[in-house]
Structures are given as structure tokens and as C-alpha cells.
N, C-alpha and C. Protein backbone atom coordinates (compact mmCIF):
# COMPACT_ATOMS: atom_id res chain seq x y z
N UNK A 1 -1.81 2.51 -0.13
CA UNK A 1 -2.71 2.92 -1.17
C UNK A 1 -4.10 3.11 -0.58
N UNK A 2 -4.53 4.55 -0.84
CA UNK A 2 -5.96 4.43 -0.34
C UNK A 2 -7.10 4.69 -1.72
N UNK A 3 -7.77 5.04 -1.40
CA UNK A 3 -9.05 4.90 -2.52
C UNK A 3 -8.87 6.55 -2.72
N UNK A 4 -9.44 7.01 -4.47
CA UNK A 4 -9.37 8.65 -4.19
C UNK A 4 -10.86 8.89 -4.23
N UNK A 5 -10.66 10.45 -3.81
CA UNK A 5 -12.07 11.02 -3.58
C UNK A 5 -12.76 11.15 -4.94
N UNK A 6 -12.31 10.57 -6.44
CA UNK A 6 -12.93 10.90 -7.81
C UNK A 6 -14.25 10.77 -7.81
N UNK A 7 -14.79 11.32 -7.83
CA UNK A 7 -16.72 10.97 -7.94
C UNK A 7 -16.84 10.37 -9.38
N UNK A 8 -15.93 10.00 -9.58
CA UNK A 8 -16.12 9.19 -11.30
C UNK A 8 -16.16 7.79 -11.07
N UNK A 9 -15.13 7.77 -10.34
CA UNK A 9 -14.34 6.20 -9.07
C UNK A 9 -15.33 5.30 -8.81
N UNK A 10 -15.22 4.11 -9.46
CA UNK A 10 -16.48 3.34 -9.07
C UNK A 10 -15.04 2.40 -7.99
N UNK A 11 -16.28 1.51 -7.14
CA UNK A 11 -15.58 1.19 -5.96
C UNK A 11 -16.41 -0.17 -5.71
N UNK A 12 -15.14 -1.37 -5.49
CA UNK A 12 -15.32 -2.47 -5.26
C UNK A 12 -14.99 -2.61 -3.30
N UNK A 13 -15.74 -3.09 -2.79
CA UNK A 13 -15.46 -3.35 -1.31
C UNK A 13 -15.28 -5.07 -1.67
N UNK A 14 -14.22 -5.53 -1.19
CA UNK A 14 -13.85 -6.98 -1.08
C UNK A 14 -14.11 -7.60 0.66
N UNK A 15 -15.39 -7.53 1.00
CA UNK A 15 -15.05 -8.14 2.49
C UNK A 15 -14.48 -10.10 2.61
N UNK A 16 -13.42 -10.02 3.10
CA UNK A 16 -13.30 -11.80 3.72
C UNK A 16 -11.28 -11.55 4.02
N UNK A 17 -11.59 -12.82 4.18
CA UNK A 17 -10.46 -13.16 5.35
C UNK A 17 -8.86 -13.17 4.38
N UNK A 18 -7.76 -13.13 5.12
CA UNK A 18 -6.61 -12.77 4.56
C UNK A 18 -5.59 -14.02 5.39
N UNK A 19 -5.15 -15.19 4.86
CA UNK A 19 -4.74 -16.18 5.32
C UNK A 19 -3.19 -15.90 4.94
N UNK A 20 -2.30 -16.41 6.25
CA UNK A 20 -0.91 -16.56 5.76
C UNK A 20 -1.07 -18.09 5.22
N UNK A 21 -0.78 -18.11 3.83
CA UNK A 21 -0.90 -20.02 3.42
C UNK A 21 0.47 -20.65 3.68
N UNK A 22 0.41 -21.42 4.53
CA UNK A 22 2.05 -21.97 4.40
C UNK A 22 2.18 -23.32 3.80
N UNK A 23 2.62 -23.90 3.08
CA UNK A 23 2.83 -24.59 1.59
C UNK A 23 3.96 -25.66 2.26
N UNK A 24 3.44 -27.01 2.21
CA UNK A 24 4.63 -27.87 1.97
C UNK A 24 4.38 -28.80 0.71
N UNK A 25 4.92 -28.81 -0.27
CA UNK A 25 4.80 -29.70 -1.34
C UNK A 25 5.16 -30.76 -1.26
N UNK A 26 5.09 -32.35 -1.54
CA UNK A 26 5.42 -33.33 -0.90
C UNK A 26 5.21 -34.51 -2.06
N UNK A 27 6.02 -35.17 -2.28
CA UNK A 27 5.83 -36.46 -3.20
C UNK A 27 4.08 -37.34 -2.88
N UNK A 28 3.72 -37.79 -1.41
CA UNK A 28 2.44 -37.95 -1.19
C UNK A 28 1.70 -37.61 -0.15
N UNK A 29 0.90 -37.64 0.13
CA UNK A 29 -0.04 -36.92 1.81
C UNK A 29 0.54 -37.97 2.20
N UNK A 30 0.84 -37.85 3.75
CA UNK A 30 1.26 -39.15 4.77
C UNK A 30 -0.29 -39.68 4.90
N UNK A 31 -0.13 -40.96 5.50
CA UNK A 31 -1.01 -41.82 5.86
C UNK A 31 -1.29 -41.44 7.64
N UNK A 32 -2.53 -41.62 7.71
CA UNK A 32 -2.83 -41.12 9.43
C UNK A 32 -1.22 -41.87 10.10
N UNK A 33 -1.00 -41.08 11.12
CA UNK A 33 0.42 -41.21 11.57
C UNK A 33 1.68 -41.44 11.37
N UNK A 34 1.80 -41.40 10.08
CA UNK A 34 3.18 -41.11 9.29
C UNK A 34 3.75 -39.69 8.92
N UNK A 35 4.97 -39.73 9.20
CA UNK A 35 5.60 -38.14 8.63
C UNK A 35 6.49 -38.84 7.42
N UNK A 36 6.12 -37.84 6.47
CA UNK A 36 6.71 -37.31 5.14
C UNK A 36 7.41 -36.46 4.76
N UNK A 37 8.92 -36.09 4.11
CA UNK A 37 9.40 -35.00 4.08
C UNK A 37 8.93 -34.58 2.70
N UNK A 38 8.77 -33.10 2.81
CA UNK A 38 8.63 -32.13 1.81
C UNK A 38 9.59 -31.67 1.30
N UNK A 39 9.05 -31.81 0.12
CA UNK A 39 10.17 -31.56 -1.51
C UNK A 39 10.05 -30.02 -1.25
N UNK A 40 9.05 -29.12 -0.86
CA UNK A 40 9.32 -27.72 -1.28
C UNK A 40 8.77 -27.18 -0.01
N UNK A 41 8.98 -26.13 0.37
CA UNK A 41 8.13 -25.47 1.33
C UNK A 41 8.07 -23.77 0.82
N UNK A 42 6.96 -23.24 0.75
CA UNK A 42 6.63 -21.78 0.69
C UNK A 42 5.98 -21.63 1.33
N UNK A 43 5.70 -19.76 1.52
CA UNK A 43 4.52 -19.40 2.62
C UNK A 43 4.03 -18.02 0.98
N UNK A 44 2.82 -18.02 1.38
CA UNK A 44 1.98 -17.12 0.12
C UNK A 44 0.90 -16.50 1.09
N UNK A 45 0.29 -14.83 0.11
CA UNK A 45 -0.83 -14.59 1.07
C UNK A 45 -2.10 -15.45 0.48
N UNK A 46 -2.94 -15.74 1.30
CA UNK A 46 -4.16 -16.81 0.76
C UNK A 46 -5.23 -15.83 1.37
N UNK A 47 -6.59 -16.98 1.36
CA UNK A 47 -8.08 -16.62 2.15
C UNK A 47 -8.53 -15.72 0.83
N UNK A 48 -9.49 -16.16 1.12
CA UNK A 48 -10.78 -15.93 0.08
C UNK A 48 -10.91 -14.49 -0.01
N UNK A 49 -10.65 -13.72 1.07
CA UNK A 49 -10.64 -11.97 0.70
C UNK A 49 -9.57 -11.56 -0.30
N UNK A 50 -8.30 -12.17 0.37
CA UNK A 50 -7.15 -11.89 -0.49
C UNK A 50 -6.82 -11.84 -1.99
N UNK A 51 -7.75 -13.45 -2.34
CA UNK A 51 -7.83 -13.90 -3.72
C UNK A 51 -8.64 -13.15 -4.35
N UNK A 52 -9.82 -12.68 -3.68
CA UNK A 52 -11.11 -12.22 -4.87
C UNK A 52 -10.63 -10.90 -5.11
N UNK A 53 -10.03 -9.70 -3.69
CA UNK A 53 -9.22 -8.94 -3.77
C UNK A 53 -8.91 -8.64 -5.36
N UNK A 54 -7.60 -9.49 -5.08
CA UNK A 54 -6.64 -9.46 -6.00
C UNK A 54 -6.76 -9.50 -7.78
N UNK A 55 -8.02 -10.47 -7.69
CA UNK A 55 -8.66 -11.20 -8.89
C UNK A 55 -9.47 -10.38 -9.60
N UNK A 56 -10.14 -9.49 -8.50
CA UNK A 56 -11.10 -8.34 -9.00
C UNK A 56 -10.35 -7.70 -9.38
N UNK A 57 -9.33 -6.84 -9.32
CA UNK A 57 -8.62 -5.70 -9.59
C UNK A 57 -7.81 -6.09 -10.81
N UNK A 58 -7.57 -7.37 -10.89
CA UNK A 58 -6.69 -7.60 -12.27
C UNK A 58 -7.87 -8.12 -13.28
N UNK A 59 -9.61 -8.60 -12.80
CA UNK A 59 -9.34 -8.53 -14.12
C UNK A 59 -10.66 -7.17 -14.67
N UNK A 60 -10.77 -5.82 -13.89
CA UNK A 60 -11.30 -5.14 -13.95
C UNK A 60 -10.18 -3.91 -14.84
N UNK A 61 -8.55 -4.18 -14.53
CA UNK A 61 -7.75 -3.48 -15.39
C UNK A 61 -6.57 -4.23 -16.33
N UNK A 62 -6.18 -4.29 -17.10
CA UNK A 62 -5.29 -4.57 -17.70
C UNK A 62 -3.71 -4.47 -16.75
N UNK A 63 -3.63 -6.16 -16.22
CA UNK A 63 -2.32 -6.14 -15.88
C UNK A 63 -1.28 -7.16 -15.97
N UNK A 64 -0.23 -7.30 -16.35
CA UNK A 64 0.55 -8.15 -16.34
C UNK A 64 0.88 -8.83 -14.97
N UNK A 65 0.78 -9.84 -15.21
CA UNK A 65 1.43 -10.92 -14.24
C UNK A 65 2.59 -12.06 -14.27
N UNK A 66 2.90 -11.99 -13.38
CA UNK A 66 4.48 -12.79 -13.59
C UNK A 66 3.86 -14.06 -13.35
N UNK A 67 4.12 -15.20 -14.30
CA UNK A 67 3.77 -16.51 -13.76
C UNK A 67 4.42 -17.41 -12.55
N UNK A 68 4.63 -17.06 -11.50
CA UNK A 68 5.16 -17.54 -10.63
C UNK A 68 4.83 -18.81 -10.33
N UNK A 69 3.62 -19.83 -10.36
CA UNK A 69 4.04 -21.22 -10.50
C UNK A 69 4.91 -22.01 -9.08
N UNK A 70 4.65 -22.01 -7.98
CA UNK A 70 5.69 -22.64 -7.01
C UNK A 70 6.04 -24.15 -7.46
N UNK A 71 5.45 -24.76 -8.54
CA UNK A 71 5.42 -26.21 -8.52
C UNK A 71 6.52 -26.45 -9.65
N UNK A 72 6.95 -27.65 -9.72
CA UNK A 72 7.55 -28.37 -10.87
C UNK A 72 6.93 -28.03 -12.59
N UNK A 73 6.68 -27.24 -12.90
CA UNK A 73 6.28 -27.16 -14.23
C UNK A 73 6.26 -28.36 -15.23
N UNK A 74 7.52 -29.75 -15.28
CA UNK A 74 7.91 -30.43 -15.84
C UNK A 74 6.95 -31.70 -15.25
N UNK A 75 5.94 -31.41 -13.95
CA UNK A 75 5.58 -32.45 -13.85
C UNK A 75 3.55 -32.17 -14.47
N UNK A 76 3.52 -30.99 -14.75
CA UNK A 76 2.37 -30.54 -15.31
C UNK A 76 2.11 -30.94 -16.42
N UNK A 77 0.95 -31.01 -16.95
CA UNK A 77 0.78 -31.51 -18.44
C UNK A 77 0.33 -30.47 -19.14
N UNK A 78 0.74 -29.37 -19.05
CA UNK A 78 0.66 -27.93 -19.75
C UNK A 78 2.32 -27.71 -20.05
N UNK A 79 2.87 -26.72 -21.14
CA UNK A 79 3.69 -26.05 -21.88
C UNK A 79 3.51 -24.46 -21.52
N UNK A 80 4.09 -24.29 -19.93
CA UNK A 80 4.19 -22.75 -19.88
C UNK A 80 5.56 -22.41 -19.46
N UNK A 81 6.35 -21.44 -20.21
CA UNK A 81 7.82 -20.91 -20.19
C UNK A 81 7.73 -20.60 -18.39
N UNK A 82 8.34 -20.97 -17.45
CA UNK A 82 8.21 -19.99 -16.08
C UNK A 82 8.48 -18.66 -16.21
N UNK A 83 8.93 -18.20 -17.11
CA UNK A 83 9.05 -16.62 -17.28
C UNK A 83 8.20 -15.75 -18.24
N UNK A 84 7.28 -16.65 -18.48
CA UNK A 84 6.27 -15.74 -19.17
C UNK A 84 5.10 -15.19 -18.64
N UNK A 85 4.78 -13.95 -18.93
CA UNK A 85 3.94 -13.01 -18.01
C UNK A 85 2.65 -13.47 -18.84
N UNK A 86 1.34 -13.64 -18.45
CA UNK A 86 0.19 -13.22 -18.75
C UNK A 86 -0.29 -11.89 -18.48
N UNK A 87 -1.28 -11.21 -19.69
CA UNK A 87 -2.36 -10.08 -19.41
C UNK A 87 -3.87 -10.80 -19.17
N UNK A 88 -4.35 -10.09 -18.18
CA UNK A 88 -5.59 -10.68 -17.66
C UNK A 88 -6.38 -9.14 -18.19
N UNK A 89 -7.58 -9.29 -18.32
CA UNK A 89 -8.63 -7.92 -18.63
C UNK A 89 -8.88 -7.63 -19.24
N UNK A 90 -9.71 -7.07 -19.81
CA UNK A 90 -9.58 -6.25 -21.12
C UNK A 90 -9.75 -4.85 -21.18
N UNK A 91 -9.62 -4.07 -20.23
CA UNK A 91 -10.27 -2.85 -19.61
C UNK A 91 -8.77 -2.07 -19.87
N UNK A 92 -8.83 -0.85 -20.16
CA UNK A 92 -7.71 -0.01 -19.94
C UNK A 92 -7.33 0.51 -18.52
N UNK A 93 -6.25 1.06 -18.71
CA UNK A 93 -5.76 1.82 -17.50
C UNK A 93 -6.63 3.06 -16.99
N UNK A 94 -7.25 3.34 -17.64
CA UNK A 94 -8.22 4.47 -17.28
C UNK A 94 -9.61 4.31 -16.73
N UNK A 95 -10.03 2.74 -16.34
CA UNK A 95 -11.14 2.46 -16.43
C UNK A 95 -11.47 2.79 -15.17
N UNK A 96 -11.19 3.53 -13.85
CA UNK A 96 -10.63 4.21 -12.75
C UNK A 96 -11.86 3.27 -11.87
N UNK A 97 -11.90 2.16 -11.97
CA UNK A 97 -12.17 0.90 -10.92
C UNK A 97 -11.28 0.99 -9.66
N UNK A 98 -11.41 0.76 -8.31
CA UNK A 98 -10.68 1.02 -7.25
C UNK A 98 -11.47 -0.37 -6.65
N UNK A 99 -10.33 -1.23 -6.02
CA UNK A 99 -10.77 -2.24 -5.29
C UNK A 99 -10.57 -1.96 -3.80
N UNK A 100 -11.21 -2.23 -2.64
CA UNK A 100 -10.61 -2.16 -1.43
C UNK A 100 -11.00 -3.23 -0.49
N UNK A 101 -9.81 -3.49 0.03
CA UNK A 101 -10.26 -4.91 0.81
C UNK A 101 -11.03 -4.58 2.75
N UNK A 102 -11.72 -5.53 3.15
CA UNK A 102 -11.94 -4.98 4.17
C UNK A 102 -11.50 -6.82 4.70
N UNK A 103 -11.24 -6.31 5.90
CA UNK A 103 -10.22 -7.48 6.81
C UNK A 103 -9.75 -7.01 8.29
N UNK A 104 -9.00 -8.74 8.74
CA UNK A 104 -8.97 -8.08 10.34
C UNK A 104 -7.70 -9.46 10.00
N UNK A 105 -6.54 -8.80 11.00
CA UNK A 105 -5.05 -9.43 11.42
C UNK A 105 -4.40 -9.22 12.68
N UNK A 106 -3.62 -9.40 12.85
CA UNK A 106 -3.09 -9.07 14.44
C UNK A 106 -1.32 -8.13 13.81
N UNK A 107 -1.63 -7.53 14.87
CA UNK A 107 0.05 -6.42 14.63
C UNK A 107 1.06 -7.43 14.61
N UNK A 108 1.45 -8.06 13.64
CA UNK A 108 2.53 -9.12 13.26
C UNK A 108 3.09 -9.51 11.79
N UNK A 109 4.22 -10.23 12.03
CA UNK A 109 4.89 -10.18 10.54
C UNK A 109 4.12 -10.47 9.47
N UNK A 110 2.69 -11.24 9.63
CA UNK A 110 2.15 -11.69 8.29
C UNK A 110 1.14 -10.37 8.07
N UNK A 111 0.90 -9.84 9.12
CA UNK A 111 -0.04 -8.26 8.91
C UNK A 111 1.40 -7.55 7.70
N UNK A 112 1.99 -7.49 7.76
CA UNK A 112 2.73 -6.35 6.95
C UNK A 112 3.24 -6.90 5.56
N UNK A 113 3.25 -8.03 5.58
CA UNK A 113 2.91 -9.16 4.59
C UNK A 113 2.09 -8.97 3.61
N UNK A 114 0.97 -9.37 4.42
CA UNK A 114 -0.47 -8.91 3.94
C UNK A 114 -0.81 -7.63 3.08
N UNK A 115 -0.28 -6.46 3.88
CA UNK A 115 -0.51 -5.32 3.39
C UNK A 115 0.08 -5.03 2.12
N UNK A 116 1.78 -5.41 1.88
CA UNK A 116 3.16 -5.16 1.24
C UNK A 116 2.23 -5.60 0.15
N UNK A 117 1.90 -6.87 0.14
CA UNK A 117 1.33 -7.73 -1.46
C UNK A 117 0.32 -7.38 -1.94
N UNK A 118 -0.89 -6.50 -0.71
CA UNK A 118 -2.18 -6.17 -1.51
C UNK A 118 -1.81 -4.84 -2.05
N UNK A 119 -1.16 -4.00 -1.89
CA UNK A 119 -0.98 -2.46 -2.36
C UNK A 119 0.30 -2.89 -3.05
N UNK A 120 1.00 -3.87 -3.65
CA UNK A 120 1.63 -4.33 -4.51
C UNK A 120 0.55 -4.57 -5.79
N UNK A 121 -0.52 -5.29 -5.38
CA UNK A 121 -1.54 -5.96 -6.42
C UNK A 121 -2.41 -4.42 -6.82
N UNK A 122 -2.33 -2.80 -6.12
CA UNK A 122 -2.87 -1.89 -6.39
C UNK A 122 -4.27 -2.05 -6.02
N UNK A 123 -4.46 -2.85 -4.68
CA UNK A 123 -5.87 -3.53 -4.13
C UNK A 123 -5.47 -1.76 -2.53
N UNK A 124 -6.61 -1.41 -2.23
CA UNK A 124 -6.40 -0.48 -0.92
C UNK A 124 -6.31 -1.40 0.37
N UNK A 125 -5.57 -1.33 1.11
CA UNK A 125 -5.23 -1.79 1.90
C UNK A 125 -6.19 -1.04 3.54
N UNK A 126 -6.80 -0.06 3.64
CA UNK A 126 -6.98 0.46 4.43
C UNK A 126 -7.69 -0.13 5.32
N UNK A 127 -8.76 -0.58 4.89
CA UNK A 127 -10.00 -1.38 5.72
C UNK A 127 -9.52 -2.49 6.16
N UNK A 128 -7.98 -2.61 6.60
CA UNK A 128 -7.84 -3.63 7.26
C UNK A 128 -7.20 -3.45 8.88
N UNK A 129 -7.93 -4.06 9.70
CA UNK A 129 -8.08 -3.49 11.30
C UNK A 129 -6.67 -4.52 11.76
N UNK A 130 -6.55 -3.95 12.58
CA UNK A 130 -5.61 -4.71 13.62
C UNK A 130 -6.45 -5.36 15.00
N UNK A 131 -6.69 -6.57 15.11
CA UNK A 131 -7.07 -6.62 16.12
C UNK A 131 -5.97 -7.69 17.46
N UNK A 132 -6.25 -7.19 18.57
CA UNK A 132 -5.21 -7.54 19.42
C UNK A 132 -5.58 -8.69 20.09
N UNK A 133 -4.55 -9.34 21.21
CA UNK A 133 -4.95 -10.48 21.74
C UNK A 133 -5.74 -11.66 20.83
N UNK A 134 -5.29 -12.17 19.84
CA UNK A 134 -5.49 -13.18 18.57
C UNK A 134 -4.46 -13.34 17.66
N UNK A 135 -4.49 -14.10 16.33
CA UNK A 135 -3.29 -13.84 15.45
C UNK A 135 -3.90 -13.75 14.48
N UNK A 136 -3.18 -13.67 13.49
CA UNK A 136 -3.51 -13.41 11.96
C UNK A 136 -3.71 -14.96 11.30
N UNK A 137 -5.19 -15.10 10.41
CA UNK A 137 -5.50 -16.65 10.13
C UNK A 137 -4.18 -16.89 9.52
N UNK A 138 -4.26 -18.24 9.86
CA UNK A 138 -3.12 -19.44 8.94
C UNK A 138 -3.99 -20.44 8.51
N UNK A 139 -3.74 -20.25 7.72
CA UNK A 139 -3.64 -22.05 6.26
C UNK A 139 -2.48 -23.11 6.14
N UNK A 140 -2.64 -24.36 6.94
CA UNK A 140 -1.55 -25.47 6.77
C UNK A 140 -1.75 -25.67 5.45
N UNK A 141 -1.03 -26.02 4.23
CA UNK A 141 -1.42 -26.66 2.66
C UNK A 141 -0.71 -27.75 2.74
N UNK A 142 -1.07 -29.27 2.60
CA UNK A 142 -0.49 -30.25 2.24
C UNK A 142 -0.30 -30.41 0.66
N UNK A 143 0.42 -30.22 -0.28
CA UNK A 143 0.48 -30.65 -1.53
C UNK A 143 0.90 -31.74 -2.08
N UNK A 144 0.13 -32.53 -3.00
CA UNK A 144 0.58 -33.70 -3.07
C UNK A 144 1.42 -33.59 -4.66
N UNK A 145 2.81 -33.65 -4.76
CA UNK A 145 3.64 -33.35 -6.13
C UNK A 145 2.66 -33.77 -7.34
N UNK A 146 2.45 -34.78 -7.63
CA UNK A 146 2.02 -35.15 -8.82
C UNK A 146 0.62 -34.71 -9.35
N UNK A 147 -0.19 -34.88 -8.49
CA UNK A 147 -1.96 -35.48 -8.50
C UNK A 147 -1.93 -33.74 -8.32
N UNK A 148 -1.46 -32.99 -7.08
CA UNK A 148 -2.02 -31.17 -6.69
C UNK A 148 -2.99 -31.58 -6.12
N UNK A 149 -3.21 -32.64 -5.45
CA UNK A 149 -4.09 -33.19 -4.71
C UNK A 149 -3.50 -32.11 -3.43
N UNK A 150 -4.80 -31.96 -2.79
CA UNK A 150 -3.87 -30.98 -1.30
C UNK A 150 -5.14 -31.18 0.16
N UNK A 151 -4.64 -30.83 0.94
CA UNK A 151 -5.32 -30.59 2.28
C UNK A 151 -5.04 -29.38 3.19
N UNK A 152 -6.23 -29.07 3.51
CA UNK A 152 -6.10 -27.79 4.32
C UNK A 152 -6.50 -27.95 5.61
N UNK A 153 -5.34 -27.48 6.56
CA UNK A 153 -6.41 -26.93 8.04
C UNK A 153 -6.04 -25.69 8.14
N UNK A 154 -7.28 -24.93 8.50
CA UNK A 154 -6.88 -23.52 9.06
C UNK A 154 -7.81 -23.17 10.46
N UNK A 155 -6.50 -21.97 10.77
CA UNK A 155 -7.89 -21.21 11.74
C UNK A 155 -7.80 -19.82 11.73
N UNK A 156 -8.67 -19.22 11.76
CA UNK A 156 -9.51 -18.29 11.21
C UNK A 156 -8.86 -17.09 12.02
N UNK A 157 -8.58 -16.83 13.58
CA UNK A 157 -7.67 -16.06 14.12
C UNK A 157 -8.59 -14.41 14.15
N UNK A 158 -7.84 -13.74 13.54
CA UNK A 158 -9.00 -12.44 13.79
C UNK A 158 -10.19 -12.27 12.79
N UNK A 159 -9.74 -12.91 11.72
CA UNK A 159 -11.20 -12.93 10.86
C UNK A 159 -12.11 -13.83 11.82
N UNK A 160 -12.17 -14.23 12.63
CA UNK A 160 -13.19 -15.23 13.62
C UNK A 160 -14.01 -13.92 14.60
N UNK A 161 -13.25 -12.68 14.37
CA UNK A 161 -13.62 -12.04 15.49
C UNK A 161 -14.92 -10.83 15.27
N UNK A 162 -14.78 -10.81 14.04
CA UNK A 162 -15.91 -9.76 12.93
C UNK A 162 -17.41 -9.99 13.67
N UNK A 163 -17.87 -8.76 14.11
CA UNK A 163 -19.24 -9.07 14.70
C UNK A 163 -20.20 -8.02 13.73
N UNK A 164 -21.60 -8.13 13.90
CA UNK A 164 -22.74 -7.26 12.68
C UNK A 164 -21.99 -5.63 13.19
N UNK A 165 -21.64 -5.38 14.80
CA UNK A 165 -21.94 -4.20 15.27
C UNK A 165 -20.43 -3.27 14.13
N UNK A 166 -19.32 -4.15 13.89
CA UNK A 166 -18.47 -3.61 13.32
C UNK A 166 -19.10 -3.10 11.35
N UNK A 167 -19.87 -3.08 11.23
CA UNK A 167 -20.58 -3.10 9.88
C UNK A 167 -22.13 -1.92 9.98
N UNK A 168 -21.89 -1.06 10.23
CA UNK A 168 -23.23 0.04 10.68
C UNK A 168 -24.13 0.26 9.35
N UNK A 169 -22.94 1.00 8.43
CA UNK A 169 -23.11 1.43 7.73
C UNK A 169 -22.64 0.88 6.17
N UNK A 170 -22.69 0.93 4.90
CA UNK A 170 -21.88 0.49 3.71
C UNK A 170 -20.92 1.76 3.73
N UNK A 171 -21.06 3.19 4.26
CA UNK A 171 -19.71 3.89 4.14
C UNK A 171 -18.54 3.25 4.68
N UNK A 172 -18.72 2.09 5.85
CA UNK A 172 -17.59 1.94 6.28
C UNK A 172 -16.54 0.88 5.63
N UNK A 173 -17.73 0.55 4.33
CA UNK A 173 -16.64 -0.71 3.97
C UNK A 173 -15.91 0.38 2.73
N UNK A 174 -16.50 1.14 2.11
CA UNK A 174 -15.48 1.83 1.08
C UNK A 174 -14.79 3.23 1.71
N UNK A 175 -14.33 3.44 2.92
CA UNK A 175 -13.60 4.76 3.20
C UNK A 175 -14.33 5.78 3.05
N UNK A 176 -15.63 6.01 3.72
CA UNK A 176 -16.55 6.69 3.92
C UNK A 176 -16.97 6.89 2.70
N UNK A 177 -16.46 6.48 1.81
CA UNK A 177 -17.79 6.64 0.46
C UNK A 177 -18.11 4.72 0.30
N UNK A 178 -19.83 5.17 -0.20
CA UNK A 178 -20.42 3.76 -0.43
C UNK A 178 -19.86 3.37 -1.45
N UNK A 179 -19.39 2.09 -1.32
CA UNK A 179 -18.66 1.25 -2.56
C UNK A 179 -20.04 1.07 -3.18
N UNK A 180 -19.81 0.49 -5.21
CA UNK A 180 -21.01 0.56 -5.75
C UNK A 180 -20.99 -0.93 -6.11
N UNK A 181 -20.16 -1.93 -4.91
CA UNK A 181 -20.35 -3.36 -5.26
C UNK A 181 -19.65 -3.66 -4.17
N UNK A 182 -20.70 -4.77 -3.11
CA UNK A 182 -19.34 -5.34 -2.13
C UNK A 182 -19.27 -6.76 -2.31
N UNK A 183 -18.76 -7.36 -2.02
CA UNK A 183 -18.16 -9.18 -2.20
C UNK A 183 -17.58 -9.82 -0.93
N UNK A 184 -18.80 -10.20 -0.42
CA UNK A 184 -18.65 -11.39 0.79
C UNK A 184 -18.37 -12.87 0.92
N UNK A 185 -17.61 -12.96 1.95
CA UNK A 185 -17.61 -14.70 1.33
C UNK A 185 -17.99 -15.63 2.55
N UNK A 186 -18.36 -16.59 3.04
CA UNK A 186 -18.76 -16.91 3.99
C UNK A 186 -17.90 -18.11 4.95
N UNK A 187 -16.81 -17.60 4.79
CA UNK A 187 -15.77 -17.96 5.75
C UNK A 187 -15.84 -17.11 6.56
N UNK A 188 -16.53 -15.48 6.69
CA UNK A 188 -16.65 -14.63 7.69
C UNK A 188 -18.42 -15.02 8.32
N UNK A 189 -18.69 -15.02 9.61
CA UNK A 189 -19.67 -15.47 10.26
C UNK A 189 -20.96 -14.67 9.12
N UNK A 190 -22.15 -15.45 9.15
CA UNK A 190 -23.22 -15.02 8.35
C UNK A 190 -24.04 -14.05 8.59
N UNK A 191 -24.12 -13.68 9.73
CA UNK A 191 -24.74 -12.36 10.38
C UNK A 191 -24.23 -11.31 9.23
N UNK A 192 -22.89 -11.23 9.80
CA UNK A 192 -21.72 -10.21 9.05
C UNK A 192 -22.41 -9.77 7.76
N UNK A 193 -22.08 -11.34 6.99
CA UNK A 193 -22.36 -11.04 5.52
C UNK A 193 -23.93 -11.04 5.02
N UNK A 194 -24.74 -11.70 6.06
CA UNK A 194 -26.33 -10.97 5.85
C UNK A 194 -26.25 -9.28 5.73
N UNK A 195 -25.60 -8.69 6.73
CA UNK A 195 -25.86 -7.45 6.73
C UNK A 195 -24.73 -6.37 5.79
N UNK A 196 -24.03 -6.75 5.58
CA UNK A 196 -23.02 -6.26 4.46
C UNK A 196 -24.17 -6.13 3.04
């Protein structure tokens, strides 16, 4: 999905990072040097680009979402069917908002990952670079079953690699047209997002 040339087209630039999150759910966090087995394990796309991405575009148009939920529902203190969709927005289908993410991954399985779910979410995928010799960030998630108490380590991988010189211009974050809103987050170095 790329952005169109509509001169009507207003245009969101999403700059920040695109995390593979990999998820172990677990009755409790281990204690320094104890292992714990995990009740669940998933992998999801994460990082703060991904989410605002995603978040902007649903709630700038009217879209249904599947409640997907990875957790125990029965141990929540909410009443939601797992198969019931929410509408987020209030905006019609015509409101011709275009989100586009800008990002950096390495040529690997979570790069195509990445891409598959954001032009799934109708987010543009283009502004996202391949860069070589690095990997694509990861997110460890510790989840704790009951509490959703959690812990994170990550590392940052090619989003670590973003320098001011890759950022000249604002054409380059919306596909040679200037986006008319960009969204930085500061998990990408501050130079970057000073000059964004």
C-alpha cells in the first residue's frame, strides 16, 4: 500500500520503531535466578511506531476490529465475548486520511511480518528501509497471568541506526509529498526527532 497522489489526501507521517514483541505469559515473573514455565507464548508486531501507526489510522477512519485478546479473558474483571468486534472512530470511509509509517528493519522474517500487518491495518508501508548488517528490534515481554504485571527488555537493532542526515527534508517522510502531521517518539535518537 502506498499513499495516493490526491491533493485532497491529508497525510499522517508516523516516525518510530517497529518491534517483533515476543510474549511469554506466565503464572509469576521468576525471582532473580529462577526459571518459570510459561502458560502461553505469542510473538505480535510491537514498538511505539507500529502502535501509534496503527492507532492513528483506526481512529481517524471507521474500522472494525477483531478483539483478539491473547490472555485468559476469565481471569479479567471485564465481560468481553472473545468474538466480538469493536468500531473505533467516528469518521467515515471517505474521510481520505492516509497514514504512513517511516521505519528501519533488516531483510528478515519479522521485516515481512512487519510489513504483512501494517498494510493489513491500511497503514503505507513504504518508508520502511531495510538496513543491513543489524536485525530487526525485539521486545522480550514477561507477563505476569493474573496482576498483567509485565517486563520488558529490548534492543533497538536498526531503529538504533537512524541518523539527522537520513531526514533532509519533510518530503521524505510522506513519499515525496509533505505529510500535514508527523509523530515522533523518542525511542528513536533525539537529534532525529528534533529535526523531524
Amino acid at each position: 500500500m502506498q499513499l495516493s497522489n490526491n491533493n485532497d489526501a491529508k497525510i499522517i507521517a508516523i516516525i518510530g520503531g517497529l518491534d517483533a514483541d515476543l510474549i511469554m505469559i506466565t503464572r509469576r515473573i521468576p525471582d532473580p535466578g529462577e526459571s518459570v514455565l510459561a502458560s502461553h507464548y505469542l510473538e505480535a508486531l510491537g514498538g511505539k511506531g507500529a502502535n501509534s501507526a496503527i492507532g492513528t489510522y483506526r481512529t481517524c477512519h471507521k474500522k472494525l476490529v477483531q478483539n483478539n485478546i491473547p490472555f485468559d479473558l476469565e481471569s479479567l474483571a471485564v465481560d468481553v465475548p472473545a468474538d466480538e468486534s469493536l468500531t473505533v472512530g467516528d469518521s467515515d470511509e471517505d474521510n481520505n486520511i492516509q497514514v504512513k509509517i517511516i521505519s528501519a528493519v533488516r531483510d528478515d522474517t519479522y521485516s515481512e511480518k512487519f510489513i504483512m500487518e501494517l498494510n493489513k491495518n491500511s497503514v503505507d508501508a513504504s518508508g520502511i528501509v531495510t538496513v543491513p548488517k543489524t536485525h530487526s528490534s525485539i521486545c522480550f515481554v514477561i507477563v505476569e497471568d493474573q496482576t498483567r504485571e509485565n517486563r520488558c527488555l529490548f534492543a533497538l537493532g536498526a531503529t538504533a541506526t537512524w541518523k539527522t542526515r537520513d531526514f533532509i527534508n519533510a518530503e521524505q517522510l510522506g513519499g515525496k509529498i509533505q505529510p500535514d502531521l508527523v509523530v515522533a517518539q523518542m525511542e528513536i535518537i533525539k537529534e532525529v526527532v528534533e529535526l523531524c
